[in-house]
Protein backbone atom coordinates (compact mmCIF):
# COMPACT_ATOMS: atom_id res chain seq x y z
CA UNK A 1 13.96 3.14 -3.05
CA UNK A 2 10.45 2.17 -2.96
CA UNK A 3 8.40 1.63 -0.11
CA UNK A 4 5.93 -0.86 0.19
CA UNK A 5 3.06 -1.90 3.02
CA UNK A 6 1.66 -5.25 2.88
CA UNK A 7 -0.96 -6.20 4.47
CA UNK A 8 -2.46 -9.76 5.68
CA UNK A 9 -5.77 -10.55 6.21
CA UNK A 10 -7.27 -13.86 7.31
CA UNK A 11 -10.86 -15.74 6.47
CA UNK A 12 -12.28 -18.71 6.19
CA UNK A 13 -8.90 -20.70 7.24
CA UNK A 14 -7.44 -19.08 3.88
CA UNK A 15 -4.21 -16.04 4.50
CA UNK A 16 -3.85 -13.66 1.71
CA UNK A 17 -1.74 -10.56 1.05
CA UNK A 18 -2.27 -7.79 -0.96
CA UNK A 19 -0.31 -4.30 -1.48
CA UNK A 20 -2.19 -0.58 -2.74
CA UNK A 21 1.75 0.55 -3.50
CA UNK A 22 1.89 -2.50 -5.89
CA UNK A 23 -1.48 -3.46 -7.34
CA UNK A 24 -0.65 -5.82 -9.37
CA UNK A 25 0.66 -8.25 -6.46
CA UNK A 26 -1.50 -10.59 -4.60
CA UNK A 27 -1.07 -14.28 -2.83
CA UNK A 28 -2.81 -16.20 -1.61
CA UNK A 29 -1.83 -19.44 1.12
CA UNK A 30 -2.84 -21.65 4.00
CA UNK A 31 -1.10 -20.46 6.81
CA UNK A 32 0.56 -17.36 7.85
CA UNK A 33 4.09 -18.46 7.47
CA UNK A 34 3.16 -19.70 4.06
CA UNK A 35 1.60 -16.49 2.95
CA UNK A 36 4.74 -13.90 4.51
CA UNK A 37 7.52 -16.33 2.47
CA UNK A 38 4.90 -15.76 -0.95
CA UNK A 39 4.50 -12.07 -0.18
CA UNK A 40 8.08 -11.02 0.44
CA UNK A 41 9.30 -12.99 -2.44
CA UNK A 42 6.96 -11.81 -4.58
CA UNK A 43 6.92 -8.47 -3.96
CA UNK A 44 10.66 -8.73 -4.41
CA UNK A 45 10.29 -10.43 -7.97
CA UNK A 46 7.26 -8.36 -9.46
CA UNK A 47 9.29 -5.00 -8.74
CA UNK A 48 12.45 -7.08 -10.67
CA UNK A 49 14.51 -6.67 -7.21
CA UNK A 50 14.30 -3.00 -6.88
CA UNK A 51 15.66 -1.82 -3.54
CA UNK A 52 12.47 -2.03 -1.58
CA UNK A 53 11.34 -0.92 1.80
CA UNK A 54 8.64 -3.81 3.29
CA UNK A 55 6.36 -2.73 6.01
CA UNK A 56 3.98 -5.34 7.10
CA UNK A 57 0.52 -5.22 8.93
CA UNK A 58 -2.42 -7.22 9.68
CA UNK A 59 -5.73 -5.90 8.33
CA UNK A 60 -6.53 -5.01 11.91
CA UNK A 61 -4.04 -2.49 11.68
CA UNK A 62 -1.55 -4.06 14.01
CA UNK A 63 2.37 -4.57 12.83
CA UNK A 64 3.97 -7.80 12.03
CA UNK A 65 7.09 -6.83 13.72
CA UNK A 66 10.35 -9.45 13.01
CA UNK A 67 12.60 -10.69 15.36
CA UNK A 68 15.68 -12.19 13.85
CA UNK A 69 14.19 -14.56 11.03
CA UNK A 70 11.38 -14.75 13.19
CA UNK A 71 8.00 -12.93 12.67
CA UNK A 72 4.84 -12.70 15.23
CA UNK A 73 1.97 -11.07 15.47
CA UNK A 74 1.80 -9.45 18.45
CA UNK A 75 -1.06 -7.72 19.60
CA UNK A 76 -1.11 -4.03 20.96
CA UNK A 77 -1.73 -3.86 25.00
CA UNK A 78 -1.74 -0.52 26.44
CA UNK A 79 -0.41 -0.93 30.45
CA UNK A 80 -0.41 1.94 32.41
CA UNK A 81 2.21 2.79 34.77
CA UNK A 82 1.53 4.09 38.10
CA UNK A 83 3.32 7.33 38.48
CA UNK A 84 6.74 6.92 40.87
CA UNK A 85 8.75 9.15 42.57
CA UNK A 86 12.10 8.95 42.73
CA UNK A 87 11.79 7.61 46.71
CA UNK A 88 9.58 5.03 45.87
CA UNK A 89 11.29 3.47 42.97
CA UNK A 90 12.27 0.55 44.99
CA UNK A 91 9.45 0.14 47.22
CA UNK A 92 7.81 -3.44 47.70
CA UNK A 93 4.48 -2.90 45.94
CA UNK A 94 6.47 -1.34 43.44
CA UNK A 95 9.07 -4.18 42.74
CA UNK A 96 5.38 -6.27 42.48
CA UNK A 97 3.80 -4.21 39.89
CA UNK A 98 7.24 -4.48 38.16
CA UNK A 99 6.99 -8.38 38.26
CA UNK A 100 3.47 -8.48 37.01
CA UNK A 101 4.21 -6.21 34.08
CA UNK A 102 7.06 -8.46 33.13
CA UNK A 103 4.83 -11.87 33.70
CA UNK A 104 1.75 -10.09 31.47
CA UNK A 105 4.53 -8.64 28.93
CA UNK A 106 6.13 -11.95 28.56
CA UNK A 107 3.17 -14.01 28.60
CA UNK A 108 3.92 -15.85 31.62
CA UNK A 109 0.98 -16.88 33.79
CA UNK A 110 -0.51 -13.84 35.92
């Protein structure tokens, strides 16, 4: 099995992809979703469908982690968690914090 990272970057309004593990691969597109069907398909064809491990990453470093057939870009947020003791665990301000991690993890309006 070979394993392969590709990585996006974006400039200008103009995706590409490139990989170090396959040189000779590169695409080029106009939007993301454009660029990730290119790049996994032809990764795929210029190894001839060997059995291939894809990791993918934006040139920021981050992961493009899939969901289902789905694939987002989701940026890295670092929350931290106030330390609880077992006989505060269901405390009101800590049922709050709870909620507010959950709106700010989902996206929903703080």
């Amino acid at each position: 099995m070979k394993y392969v990272t590709i990585v996006y970057h974006h400039e200008d309004g103009v995706w590409w992809a490139e990989s170090a593990e396959v040189p000779e691969f590169s695409a080029a597109a106009d939007t993301f979703g454009e660029i990730r069907k290119l790049a996994l398909e032809g990764i795929d064809f210029t190894l001839d469908g060997t059995p291939t491990s894809i990791r993918e990453k934006m040139d920021d470093g981050s992961y493009v982690p899939s969901i289902g057939d789905e694939t987002v870009k989701l940026p890295v947020t670092i929350i931290p968690l106030p330390q609880m003791n077992q006989t505060s665990a269901n405390t009101e301000s800590n049922v709050a914090y709870g909620r507010f991690v959950n709106r700010v993890l989902t996206g929903a309006a703080v």
